[in-house]
C-alpha atoms as a PDB file:
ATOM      1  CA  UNK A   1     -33.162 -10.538  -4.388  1.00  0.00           C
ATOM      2  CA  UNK A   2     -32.913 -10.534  -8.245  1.00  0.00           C
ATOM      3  CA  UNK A   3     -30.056 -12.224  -8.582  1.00  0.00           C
ATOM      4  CA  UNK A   4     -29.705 -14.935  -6.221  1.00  0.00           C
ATOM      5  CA  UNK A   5     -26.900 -17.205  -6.051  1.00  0.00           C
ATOM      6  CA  UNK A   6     -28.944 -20.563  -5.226  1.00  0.00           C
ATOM      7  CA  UNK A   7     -31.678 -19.954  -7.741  1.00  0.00           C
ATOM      8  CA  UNK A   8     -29.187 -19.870 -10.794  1.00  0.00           C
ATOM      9  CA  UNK A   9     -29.561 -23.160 -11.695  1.00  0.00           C
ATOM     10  CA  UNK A  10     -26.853 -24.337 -14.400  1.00  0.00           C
ATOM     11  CA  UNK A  11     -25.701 -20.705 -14.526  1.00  0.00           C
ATOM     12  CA  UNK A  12     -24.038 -21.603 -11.056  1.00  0.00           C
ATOM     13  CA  UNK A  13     -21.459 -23.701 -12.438  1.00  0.00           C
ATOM     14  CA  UNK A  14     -20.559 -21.369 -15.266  1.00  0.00           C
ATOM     15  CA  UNK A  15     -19.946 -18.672 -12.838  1.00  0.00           C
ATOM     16  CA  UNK A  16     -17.619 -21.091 -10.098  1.00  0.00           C
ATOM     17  CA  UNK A  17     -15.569 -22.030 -13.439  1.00  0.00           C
ATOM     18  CA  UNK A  18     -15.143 -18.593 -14.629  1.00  0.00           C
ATOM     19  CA  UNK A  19     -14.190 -17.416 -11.222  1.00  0.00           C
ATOM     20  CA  UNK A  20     -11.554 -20.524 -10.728  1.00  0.00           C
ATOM     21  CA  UNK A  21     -10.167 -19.302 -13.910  1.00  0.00           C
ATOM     22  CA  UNK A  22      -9.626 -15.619 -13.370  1.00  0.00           C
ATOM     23  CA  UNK A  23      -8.193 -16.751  -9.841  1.00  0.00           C
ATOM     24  CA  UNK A  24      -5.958 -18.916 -11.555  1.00  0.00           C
ATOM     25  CA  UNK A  25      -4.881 -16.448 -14.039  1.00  0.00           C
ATOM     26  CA  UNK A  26      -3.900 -14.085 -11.560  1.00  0.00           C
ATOM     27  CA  UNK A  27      -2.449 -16.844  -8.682  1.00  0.00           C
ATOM     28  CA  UNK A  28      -0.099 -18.837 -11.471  1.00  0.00           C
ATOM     29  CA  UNK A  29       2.096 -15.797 -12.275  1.00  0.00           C
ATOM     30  CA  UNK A  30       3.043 -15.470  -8.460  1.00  0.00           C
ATOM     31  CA  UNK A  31       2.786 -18.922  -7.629  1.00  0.00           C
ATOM     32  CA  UNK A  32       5.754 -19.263 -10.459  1.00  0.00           C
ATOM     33  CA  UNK A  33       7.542 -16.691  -8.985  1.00  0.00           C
ATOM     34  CA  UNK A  34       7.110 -18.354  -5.364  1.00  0.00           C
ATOM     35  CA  UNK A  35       8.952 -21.730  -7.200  1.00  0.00           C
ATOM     36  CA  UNK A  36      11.283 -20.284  -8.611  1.00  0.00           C
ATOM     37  CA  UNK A  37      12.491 -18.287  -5.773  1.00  0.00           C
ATOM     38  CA  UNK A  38      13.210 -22.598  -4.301  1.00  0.00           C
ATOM     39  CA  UNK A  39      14.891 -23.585  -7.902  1.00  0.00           C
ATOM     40  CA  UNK A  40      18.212 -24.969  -8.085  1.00  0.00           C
ATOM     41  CA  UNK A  41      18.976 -23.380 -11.089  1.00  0.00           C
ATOM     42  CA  UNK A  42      21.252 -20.189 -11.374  1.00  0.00           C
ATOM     43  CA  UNK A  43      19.041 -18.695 -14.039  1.00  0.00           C
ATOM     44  CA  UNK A  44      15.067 -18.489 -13.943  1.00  0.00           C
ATOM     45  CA  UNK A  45      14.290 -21.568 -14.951  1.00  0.00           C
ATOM     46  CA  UNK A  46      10.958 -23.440 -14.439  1.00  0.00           C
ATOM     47  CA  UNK A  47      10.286 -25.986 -13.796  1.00  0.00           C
ATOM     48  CA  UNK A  48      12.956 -25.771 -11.425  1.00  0.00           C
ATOM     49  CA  UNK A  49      15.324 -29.367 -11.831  1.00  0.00           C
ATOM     50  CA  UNK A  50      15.655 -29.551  -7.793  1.00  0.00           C
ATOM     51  CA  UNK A  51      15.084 -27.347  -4.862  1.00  0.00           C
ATOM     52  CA  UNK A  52      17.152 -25.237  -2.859  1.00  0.00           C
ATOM     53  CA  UNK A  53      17.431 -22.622  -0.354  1.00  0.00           C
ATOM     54  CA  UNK A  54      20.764 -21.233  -1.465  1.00  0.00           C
ATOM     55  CA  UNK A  55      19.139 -17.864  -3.302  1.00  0.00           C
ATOM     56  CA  UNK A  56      17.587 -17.139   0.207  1.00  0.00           C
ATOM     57  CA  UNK A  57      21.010 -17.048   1.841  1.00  0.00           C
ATOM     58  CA  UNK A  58      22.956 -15.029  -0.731  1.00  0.00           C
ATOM     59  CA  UNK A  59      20.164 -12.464  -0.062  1.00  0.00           C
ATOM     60  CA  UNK A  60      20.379 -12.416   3.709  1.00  0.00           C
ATOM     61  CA  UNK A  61      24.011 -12.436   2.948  1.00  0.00           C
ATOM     62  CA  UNK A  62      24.296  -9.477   0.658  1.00  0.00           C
ATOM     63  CA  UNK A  63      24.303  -6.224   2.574  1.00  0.00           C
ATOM     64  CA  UNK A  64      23.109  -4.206  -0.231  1.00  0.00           C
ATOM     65  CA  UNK A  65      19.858  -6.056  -0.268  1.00  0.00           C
ATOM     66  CA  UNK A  66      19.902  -5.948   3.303  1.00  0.00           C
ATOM     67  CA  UNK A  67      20.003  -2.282   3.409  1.00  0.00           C
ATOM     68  CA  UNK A  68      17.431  -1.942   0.340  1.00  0.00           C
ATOM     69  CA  UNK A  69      15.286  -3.617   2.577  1.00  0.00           C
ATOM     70  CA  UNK A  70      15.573  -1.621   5.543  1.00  0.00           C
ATOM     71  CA  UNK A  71      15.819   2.053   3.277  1.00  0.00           C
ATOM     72  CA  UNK A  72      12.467   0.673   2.155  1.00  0.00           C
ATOM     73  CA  UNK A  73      11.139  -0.169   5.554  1.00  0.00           C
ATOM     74  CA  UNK A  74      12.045   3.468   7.027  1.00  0.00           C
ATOM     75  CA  UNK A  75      10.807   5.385   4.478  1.00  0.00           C
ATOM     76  CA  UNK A  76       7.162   3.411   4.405  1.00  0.00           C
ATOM     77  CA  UNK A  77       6.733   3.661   8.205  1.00  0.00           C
ATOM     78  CA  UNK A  78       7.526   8.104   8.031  1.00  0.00           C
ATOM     79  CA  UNK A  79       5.085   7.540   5.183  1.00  0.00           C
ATOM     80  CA  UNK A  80       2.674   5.912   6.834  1.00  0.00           C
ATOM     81  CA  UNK A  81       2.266   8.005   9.725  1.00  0.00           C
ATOM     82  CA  UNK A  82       2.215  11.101   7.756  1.00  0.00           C
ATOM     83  CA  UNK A  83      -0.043  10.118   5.891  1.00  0.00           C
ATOM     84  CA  UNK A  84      -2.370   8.434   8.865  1.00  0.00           C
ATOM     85  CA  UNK A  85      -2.349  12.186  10.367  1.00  0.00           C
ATOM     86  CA  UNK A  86      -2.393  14.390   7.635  1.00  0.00           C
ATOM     87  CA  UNK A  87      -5.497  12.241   6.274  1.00  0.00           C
ATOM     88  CA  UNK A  88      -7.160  12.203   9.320  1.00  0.00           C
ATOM     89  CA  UNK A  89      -6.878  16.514   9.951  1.00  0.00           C
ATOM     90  CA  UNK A  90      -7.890  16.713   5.573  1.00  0.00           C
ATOM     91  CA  UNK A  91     -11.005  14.024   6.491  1.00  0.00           C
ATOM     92  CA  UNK A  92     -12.159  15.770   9.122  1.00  0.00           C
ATOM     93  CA  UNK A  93     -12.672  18.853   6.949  1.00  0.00           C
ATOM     94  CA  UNK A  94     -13.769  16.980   3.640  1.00  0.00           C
ATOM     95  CA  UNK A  95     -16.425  15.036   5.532  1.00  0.00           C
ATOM     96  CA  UNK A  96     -17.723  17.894   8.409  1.00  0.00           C
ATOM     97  CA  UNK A  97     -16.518  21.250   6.848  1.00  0.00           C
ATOM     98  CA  UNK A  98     -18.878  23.365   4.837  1.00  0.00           C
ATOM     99  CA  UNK A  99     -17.258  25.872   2.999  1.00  0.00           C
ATOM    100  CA  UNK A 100     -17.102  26.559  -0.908  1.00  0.00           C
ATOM    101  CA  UNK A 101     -14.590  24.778  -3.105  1.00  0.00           C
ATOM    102  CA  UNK A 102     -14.960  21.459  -0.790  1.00  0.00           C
ATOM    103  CA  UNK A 103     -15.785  19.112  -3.601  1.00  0.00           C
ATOM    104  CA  UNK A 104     -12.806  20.834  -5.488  1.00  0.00           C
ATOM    105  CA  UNK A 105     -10.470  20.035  -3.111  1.00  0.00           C
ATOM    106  CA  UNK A 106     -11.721  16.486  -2.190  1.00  0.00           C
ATOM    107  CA  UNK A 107     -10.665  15.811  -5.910  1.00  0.00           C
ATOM    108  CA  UNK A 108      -7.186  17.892  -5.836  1.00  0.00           C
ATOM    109  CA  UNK A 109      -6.285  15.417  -2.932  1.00  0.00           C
ATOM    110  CA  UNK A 110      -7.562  12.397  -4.497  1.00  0.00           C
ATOM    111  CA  UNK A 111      -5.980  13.272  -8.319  1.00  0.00           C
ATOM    112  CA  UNK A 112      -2.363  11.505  -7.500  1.00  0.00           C
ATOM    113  CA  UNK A 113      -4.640   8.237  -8.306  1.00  0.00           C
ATOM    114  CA  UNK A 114      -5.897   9.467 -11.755  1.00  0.00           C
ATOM    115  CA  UNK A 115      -2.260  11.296 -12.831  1.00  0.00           C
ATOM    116  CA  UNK A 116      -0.293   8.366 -14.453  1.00  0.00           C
ATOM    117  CA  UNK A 117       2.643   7.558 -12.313  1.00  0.00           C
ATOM    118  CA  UNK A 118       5.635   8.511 -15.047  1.00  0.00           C
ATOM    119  CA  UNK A 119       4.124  11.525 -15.246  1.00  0.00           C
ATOM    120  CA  UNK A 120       3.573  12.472 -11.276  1.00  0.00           C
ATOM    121  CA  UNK A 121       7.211  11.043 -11.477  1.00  0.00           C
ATOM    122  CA  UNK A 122       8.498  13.362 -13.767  1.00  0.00           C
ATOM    123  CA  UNK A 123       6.903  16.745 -12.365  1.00  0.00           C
ATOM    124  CA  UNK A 124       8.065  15.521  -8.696  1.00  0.00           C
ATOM    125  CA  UNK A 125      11.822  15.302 -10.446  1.00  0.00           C
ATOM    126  CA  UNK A 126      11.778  18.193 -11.715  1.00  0.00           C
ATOM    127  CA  UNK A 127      10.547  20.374  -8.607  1.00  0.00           C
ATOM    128  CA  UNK A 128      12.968  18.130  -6.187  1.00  0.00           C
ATOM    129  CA  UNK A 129      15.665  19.060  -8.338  1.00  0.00           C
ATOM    130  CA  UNK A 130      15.430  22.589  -7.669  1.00  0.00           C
ATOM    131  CA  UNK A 131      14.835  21.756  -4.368  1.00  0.00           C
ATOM    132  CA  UNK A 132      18.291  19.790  -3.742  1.00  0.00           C
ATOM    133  CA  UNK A 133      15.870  17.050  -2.495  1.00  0.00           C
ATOM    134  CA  UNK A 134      16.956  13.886  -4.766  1.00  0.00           C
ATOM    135  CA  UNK A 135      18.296  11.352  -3.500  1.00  0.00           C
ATOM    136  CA  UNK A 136      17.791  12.038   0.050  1.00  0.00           C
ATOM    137  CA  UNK A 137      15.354  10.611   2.818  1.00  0.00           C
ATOM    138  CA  UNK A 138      13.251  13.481   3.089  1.00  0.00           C
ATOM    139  CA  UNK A 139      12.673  13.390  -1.053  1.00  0.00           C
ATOM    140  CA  UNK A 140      11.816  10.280  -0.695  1.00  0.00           C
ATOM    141  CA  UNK A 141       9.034  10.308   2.244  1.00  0.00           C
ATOM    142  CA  UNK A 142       7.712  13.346   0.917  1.00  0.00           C
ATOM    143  CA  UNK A 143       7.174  12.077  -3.199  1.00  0.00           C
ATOM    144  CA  UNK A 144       6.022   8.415  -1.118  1.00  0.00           C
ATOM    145  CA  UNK A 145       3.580  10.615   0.735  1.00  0.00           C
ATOM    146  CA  UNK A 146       2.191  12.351  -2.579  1.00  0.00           C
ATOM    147  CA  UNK A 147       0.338   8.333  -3.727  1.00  0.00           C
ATOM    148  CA  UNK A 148       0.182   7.834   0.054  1.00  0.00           C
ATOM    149  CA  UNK A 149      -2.235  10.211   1.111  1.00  0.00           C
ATOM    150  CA  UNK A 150      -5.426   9.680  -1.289  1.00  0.00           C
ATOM    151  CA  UNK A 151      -5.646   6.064  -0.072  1.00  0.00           C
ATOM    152  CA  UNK A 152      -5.770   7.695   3.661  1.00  0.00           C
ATOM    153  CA  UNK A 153      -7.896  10.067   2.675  1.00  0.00           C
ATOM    154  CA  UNK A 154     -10.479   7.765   0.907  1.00  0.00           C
ATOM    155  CA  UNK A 155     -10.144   5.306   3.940  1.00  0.00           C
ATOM    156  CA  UNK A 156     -11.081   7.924   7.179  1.00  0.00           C
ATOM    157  CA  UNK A 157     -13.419   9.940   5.069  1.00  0.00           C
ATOM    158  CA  UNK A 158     -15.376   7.145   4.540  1.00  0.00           C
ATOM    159  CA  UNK A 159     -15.127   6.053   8.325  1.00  0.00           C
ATOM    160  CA  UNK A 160     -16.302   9.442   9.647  1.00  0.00           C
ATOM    161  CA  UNK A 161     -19.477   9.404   7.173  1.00  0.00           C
ATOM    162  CA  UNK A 162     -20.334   6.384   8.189  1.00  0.00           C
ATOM    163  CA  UNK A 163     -19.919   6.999  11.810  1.00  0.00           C
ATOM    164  CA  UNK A 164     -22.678   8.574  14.019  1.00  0.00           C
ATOM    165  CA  UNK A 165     -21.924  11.790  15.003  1.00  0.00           C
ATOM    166  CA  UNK A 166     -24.810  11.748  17.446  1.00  0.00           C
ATOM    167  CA  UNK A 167     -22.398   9.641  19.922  1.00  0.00           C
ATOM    168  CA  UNK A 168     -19.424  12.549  19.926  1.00  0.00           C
ATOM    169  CA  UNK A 169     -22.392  14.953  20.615  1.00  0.00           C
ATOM    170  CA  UNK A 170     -23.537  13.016  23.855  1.00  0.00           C
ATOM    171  CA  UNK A 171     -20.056  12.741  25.165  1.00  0.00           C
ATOM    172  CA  UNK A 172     -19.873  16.549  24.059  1.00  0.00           C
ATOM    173  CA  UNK A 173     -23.098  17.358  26.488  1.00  0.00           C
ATOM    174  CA  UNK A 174     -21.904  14.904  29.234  1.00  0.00           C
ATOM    175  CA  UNK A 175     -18.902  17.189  29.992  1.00  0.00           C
ATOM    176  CA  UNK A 176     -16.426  16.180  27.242  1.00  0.00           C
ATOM    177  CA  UNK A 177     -14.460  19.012  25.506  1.00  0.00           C
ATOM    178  CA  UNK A 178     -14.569  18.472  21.387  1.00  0.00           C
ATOM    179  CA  UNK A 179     -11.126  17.412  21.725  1.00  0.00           C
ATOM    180  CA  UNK A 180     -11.139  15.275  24.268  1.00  0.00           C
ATOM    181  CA  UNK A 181     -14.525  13.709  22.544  1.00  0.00           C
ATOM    182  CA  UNK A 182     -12.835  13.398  19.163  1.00  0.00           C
ATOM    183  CA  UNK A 183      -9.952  11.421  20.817  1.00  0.00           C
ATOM    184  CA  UNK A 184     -12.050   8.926  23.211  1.00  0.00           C
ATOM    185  CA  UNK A 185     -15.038   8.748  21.207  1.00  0.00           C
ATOM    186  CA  UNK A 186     -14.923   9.218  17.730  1.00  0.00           C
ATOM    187  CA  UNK A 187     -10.821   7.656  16.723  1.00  0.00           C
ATOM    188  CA  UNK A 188     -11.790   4.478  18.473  1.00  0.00           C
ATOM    189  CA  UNK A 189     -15.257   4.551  16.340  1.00  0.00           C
ATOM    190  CA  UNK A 190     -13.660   4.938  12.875  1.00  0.00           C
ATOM    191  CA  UNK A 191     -10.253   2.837  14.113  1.00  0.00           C
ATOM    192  CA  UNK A 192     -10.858   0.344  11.261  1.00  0.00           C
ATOM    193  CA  UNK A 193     -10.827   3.623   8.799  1.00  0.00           C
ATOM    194  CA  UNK A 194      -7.151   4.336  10.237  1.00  0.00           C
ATOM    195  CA  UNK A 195      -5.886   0.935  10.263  1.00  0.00           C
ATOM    196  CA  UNK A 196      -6.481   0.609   6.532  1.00  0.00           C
ATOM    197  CA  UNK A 197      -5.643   3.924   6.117  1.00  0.00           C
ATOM    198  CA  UNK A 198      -2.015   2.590   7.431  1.00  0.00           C
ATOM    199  CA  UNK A 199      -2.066  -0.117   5.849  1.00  0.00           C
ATOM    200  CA  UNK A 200      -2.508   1.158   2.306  1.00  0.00           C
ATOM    201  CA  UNK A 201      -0.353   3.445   2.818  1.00  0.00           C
ATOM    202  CA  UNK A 202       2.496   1.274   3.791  1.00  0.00           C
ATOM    203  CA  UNK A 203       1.999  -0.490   0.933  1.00  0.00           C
ATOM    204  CA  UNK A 204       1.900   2.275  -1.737  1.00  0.00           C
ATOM    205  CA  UNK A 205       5.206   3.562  -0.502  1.00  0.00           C
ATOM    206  CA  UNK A 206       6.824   0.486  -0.004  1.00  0.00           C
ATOM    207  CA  UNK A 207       5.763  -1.139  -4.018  1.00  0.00           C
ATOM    208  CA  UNK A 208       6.563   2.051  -5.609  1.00  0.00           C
ATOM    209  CA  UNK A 209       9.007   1.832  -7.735  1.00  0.00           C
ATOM    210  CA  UNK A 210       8.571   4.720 -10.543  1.00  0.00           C
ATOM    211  CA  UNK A 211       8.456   7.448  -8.697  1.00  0.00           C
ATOM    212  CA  UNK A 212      11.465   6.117  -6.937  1.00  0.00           C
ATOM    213  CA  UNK A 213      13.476   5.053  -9.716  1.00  0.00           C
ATOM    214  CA  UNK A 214      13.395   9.146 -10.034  1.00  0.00           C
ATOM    215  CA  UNK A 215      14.274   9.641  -6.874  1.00  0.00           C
ATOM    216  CA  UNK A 216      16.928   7.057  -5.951  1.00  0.00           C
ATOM    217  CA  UNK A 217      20.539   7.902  -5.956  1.00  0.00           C
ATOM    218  CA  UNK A 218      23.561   5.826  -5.881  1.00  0.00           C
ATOM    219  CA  UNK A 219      23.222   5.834  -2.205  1.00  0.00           C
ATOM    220  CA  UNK A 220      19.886   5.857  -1.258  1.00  0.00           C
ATOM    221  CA  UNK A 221      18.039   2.957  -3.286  1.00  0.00           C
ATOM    222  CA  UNK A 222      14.807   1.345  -1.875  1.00  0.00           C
ATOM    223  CA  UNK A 223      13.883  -2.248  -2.244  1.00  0.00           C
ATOM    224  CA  UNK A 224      11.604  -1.867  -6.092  1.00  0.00           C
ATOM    225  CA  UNK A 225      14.444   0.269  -7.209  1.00  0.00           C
ATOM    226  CA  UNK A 226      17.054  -2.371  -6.552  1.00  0.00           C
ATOM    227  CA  UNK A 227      15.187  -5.180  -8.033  1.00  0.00           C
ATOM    228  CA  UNK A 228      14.463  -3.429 -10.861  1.00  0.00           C
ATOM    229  CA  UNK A 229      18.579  -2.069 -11.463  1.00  0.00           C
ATOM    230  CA  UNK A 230      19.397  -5.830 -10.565  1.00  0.00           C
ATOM    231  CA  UNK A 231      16.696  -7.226 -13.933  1.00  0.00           C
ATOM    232  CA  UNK A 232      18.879  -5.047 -16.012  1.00  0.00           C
ATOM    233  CA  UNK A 233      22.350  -6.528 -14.719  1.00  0.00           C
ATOM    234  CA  UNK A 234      21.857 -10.549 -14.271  1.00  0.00           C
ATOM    235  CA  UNK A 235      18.519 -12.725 -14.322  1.00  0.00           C
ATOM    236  CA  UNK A 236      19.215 -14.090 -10.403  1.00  0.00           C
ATOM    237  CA  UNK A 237      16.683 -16.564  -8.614  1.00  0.00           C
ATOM    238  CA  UNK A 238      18.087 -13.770  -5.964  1.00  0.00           C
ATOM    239  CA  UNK A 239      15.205 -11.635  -7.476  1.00  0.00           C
ATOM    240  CA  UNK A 240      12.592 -14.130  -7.446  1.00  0.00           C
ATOM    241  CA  UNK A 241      13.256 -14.991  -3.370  1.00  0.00           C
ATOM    242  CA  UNK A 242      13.013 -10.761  -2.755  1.00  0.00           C
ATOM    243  CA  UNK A 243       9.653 -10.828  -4.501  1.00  0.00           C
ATOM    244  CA  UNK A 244       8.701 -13.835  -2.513  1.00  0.00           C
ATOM    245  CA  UNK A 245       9.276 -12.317   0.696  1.00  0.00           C
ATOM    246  CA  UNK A 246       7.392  -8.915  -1.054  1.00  0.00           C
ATOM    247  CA  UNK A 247       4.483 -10.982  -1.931  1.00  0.00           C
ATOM    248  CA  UNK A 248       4.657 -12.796   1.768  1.00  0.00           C
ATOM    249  CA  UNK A 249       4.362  -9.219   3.499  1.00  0.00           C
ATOM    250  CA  UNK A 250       1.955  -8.195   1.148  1.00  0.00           C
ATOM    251  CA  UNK A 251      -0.368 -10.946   1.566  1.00  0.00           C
ATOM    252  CA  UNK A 252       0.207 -10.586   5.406  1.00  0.00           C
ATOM    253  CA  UNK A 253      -1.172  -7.330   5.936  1.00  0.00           C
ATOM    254  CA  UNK A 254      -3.713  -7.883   3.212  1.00  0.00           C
ATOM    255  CA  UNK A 255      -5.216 -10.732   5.525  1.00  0.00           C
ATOM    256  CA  UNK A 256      -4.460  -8.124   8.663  1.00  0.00           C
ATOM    257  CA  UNK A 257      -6.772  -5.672   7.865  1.00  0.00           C
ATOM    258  CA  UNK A 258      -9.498  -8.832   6.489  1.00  0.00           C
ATOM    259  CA  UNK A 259      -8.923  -9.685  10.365  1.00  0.00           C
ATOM    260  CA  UNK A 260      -9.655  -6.213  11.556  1.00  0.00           C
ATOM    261  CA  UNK A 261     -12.631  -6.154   9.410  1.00  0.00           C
ATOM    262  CA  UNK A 262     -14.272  -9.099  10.760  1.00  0.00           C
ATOM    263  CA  UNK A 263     -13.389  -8.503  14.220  1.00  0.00           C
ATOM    264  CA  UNK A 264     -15.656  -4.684  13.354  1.00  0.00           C
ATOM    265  CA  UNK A 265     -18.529  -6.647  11.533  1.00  0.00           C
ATOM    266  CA  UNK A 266     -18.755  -8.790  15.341  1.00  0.00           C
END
């Protein structure tokens, strides 16, 4: 190999230091927010003069967080499958269709990514409106779906093309139907595909918060929206535990689909 890791000499150390520091850089802002969630304090203060797990029972306590939480949690799962199927059907045509205007609409599906969000944010608002669809749950899953479905997309697509298609055509002349050979043979061959697929897309609907600021109501507020309408009221540690737990469930399916990974690579 060109560049090889044990024949850089000096040049080894450089690169461990700059790599501690641009983990550092990015670890020390949540880390901070992690302490602070345990501060004694009422207002944000670090470091924190004792520690305390009062701000985690005033959340558990409060049923408006409570039901942030679980508006937040509804909407991702709907999202998530959605997205799981719908990406799947649009793969399976992106990766084995031949027709003109493929490439078009590989990038019409996958432009959500490349729009910046205010603006996606703004043209959704302006089409639900018409709609009657603000502030309802149905708004919600389907604008959630719109950032959902490219990460799908991207995830199974590249699954399928990597999976051999020679396997579904054996089960094919050993008496399967297509169906019944897409089901049993080639889902459990690009499973890893689907469970990132899922898993991205639980997390895109469940961080968004711009998109939903637009679409919330006094009603019908998810879990970003409320953090962000409580940071314009009162600077609570209360915020800092909710993006504790949002980092902890992050991290958790983040290390999830690692585990599915390296349970495919044996």
């Amino acid at each position: 190999m060109l560049l090889d890791f044990a024949r850089l000499g000096p040049w080894r150390v450089v690169l461990i230091v700059i790599a501690v520091l641009v983990g550092a850089y990015l670890l020390l802002p949540i880390l901070l927010i992690v302490a602070l969630s345990f501060g004694s304090s009422q207002w944000l203060q670090f470091p924190p003069p004792g520690w305390t797990l009062r701000w985690y029972e005033e959340l558990f306590d409060d049923p408006e967080w409570i039901a942030s939480f679980l508006t937040s949690f509804q909407i991702a799962a709907v999202v998530t499958v959605l997205s799981v199927v719908i990406g799947l059907m649009a793969s399976f045509g992106l990766t084995r269709g031949e027709f003109r205007g493929r490439e078009v609409l590989r990038a019409l599906f996958l432009t959500p990514m490349i729009l910046p969000v205010v603006v996606l944010a703004v043209a959704l608002y302006a089409f639900f409106l018409r709609l009657h669809l603000n502030g309802t749950f149905l708004g919600f899953v389907l604008a959630h779906l719109v950032i959902a479905l490219p990460f799908s997309i991207i995830a199974i697509s590249n699954a399928l093309e990597r999976f051999d298609r020679d396997i579904e055509t054996a089960a094919i002349v050993c008496g399967a139907s297509p169906l019944e050979a897409k089901i049993r043979v080639t889902l459990p061959g690009i499973r890893l595909g689907l469970i990132s697929a899922a898993i991205f897309s639980f997390l895109a609907s469940w961080d968004e918060v711009v998109i939903a600021i637009f679409m919330a109501s006094p009603d019908l507020q998810t879990l970003p929206v409320r953090i962000y309408s409580t940071l314009r009221q009162d600077l609570s540690p209360v915020i800092a535990a909710v993006s504790t737990l949002l980092i902890a469930l992050t991290a958790a399916l983040m290390a999830l689909a690692a585990l599915f990974r390296k349970d495919a690579r044996s």
